[in-house]
C-alpha atoms as a PDB file:
ATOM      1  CA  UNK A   1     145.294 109.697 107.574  1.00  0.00           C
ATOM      2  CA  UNK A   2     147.888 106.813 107.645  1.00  0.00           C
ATOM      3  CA  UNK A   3     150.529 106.310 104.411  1.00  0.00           C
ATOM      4  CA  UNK A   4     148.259 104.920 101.874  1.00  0.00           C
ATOM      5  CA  UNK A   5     146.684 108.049 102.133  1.00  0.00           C
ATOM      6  CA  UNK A   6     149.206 110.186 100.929  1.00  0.00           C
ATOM      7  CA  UNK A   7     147.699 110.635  97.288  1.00  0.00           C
ATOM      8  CA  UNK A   8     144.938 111.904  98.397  1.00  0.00           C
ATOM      9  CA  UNK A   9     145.771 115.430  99.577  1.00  0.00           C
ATOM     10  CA  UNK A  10     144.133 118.532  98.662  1.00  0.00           C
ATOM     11  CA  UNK A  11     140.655 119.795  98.935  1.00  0.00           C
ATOM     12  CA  UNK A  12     140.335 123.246  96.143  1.00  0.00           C
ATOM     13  CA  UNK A  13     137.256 125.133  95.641  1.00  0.00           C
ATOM     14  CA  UNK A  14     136.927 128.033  93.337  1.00  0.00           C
ATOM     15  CA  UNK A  15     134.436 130.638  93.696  1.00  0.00           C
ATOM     16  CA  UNK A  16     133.130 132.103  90.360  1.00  0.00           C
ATOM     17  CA  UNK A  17     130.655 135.202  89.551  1.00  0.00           C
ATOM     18  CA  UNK A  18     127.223 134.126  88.358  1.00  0.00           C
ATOM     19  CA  UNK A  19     124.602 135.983  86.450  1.00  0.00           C
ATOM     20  CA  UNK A  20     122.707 136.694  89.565  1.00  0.00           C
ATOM     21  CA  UNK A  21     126.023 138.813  91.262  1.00  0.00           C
ATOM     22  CA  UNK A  22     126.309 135.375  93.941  1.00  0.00           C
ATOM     23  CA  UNK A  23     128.962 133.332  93.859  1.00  0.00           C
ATOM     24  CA  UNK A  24     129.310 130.241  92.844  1.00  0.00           C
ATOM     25  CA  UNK A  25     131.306 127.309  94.850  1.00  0.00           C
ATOM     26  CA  UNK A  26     132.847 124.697  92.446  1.00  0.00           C
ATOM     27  CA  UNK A  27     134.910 121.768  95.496  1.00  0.00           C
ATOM     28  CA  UNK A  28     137.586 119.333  93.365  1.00  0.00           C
ATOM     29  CA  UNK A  29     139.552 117.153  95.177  1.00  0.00           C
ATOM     30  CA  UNK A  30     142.734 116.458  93.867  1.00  0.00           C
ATOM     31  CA  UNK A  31     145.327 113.455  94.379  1.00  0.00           C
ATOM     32  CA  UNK A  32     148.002 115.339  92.156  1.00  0.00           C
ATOM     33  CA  UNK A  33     150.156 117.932  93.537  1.00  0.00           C
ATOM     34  CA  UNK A  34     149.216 121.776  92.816  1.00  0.00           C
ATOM     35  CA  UNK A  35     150.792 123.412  90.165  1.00  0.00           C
ATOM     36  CA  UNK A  36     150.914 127.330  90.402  1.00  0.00           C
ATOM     37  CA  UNK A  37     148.353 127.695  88.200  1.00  0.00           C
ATOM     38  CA  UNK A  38     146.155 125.593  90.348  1.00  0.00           C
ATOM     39  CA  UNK A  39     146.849 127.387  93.047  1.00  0.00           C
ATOM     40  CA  UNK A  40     146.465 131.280  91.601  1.00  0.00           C
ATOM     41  CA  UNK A  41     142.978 130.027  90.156  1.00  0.00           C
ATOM     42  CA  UNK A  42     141.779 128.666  93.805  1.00  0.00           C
ATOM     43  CA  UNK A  43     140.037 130.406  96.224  1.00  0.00           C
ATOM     44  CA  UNK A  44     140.521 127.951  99.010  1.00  0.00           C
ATOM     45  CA  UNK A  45     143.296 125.093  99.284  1.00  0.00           C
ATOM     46  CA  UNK A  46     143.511 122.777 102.626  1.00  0.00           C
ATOM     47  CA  UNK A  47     146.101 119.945 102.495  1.00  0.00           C
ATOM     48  CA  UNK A  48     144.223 116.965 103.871  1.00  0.00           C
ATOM     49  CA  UNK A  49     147.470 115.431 104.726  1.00  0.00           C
ATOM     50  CA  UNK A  50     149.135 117.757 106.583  1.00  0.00           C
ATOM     51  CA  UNK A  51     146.075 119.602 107.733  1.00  0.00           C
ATOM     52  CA  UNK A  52     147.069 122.824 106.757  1.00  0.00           C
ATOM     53  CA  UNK A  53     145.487 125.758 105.145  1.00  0.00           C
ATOM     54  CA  UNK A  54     147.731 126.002 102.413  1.00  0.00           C
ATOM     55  CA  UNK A  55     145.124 129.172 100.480  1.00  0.00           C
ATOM     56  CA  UNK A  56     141.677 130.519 101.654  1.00  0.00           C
ATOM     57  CA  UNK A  57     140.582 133.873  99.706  1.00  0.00           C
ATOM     58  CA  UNK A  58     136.936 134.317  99.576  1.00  0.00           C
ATOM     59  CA  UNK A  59     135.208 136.711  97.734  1.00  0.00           C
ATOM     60  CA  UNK A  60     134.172 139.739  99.807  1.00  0.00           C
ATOM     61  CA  UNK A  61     136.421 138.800 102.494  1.00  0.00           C
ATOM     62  CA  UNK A  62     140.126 139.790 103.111  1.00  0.00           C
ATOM     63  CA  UNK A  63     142.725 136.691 102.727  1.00  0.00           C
ATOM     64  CA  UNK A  64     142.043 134.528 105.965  1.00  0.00           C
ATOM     65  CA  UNK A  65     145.803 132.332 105.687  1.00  0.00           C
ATOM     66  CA  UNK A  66     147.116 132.398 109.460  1.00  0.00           C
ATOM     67  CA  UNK A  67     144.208 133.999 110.347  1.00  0.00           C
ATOM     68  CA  UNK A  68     141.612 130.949 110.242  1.00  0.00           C
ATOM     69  CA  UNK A  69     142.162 127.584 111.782  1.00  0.00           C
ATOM     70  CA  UNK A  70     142.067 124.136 109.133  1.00  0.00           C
ATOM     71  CA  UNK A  71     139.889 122.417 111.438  1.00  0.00           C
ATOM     72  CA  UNK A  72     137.574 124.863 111.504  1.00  0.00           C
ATOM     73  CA  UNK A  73     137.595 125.156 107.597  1.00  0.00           C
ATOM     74  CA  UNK A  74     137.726 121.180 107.105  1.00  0.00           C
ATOM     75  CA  UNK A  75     134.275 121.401 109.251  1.00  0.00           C
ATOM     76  CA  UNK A  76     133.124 123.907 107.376  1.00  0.00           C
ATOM     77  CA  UNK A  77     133.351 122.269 104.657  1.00  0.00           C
ATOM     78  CA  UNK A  78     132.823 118.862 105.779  1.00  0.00           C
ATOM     79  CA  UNK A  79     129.023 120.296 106.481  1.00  0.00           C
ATOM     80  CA  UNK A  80     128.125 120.441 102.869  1.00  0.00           C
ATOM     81  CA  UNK A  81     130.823 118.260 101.420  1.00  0.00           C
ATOM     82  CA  UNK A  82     131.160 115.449 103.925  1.00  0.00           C
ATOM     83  CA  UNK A  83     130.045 112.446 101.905  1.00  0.00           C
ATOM     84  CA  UNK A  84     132.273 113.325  98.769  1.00  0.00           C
ATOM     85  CA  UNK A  85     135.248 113.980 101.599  1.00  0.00           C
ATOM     86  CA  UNK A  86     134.931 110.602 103.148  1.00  0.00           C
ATOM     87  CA  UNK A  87     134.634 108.800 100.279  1.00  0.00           C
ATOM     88  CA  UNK A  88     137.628 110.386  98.686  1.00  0.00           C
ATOM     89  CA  UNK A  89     139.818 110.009 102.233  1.00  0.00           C
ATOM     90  CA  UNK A  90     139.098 105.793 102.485  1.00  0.00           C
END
């Protein structure tokens, strides 16, 4: 991502309990930097910019930060997410 790009930086999803015991996956992309807040209430945070992993706690599994590469998130990801991705990164 060039310099006009810069805005557009982080890719949060938050994982929530539903009625049936699953979870739920709610993706926001955010131009904004993180606040703390943001960042306590998020399960997984990748910095589109940078390509980092910046957060990645997923229910049922132990925290994955150092442990997990952000490509092979971002792909992850990109699988069920990857018009609303590139859309947001033009």
């Amino acid at each position: 991502m060039g310099s006009k790009h810069n805005k557009k930086r982080y890719l949060i999803v938050k994982y929530s309990l539903n009625m049936k015991g699953t979870y739920d996956e709610l993706v926001e992309l955010s131009k904004k930097n993180l606040g703390s807040g943001k960042l306590v209430q998020s399960g997984v945070v990748l910095d589109l910019v940078n390509e980092e992993v910046l957060k990645c706690v997923v229910p049922g599994q132990p925290n994955l930060v150092g442990h997990i590469a952000y490509e092979t998130l971002y792909k992850h990801f990109h699988k069920a997410y990857g018009e609303m991705l590139d859309q947001f990164i033009k």
